[in-house]
Protein backbone atom coordinates (compact mmCIF):
# COMPACT_ATOMS: atom_id res chain seq x y z
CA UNK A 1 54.00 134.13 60.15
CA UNK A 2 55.94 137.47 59.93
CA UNK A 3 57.89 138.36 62.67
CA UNK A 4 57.12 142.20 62.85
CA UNK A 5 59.81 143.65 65.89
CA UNK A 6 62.48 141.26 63.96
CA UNK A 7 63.95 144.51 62.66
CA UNK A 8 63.33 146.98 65.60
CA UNK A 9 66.38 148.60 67.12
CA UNK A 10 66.55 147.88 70.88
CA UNK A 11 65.73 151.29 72.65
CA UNK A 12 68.21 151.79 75.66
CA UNK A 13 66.53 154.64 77.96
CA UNK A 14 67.91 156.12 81.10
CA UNK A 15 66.56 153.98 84.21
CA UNK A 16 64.53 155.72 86.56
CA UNK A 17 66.64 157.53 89.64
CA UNK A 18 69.81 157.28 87.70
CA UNK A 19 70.16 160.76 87.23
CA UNK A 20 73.68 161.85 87.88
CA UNK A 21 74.66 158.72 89.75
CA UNK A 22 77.90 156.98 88.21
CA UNK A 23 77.10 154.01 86.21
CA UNK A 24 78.75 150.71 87.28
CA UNK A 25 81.66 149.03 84.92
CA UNK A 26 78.85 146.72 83.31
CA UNK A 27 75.55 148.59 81.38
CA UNK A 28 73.46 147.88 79.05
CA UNK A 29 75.67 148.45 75.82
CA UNK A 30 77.81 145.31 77.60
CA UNK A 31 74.59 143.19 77.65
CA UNK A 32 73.53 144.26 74.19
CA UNK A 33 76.50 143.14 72.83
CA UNK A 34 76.22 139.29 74.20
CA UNK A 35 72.32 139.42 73.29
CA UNK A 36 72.16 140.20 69.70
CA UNK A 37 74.46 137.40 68.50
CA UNK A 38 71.81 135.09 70.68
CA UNK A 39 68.44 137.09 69.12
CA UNK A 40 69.79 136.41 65.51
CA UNK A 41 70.72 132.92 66.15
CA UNK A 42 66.74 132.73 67.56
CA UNK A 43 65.21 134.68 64.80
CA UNK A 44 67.39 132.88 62.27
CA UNK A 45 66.29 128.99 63.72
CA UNK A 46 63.00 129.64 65.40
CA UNK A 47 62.20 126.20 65.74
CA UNK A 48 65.24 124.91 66.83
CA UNK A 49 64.68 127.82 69.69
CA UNK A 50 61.19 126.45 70.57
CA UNK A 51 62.68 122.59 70.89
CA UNK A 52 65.59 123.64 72.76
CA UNK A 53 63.46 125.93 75.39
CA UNK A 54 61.21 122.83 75.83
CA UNK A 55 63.84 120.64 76.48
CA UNK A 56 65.55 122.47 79.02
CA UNK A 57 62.19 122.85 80.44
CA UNK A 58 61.55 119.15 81.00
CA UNK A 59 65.03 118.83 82.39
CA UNK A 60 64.25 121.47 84.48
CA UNK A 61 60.81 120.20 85.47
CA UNK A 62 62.71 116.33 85.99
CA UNK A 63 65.43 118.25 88.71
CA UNK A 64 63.12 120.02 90.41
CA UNK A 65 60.78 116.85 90.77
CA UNK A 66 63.72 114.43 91.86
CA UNK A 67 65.08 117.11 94.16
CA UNK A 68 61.63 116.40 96.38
């Protein structure tokens, strides 16, 4: 399988009614910046992605079922 947006540059548009409003201290270059390290480490080990995201999703499922 070929993973086509792999290589795509994340587009980072002006959000709607932001128009000369001041920006707070944290944007989207800030979030960018802790993401990418995280996309490369999924693209890199896409399996290892997959298992992890289902286990956290039974331990997830296990809470929210004891919690009742």
């Amino acid at each position: 399988m070929i993973n086509r947006i792999a290589g795509l540059p994340l587009k980072h548009g002006q959000e709607p009614g932001e128009k000369g409003q001041e920006r707070s201290s944290f944007g989207v270059p800030d979030l960018a910046q802790y993401v990418k390290p995280l996309e490369n480490l999924i693209t890199n080990n896409p399996g290892a992605a997959v298992a992890a995201a289902f286990c956290v999703g039974v331990a997830l499922a296990w809470w929210i079922k004891r919690s009742k």
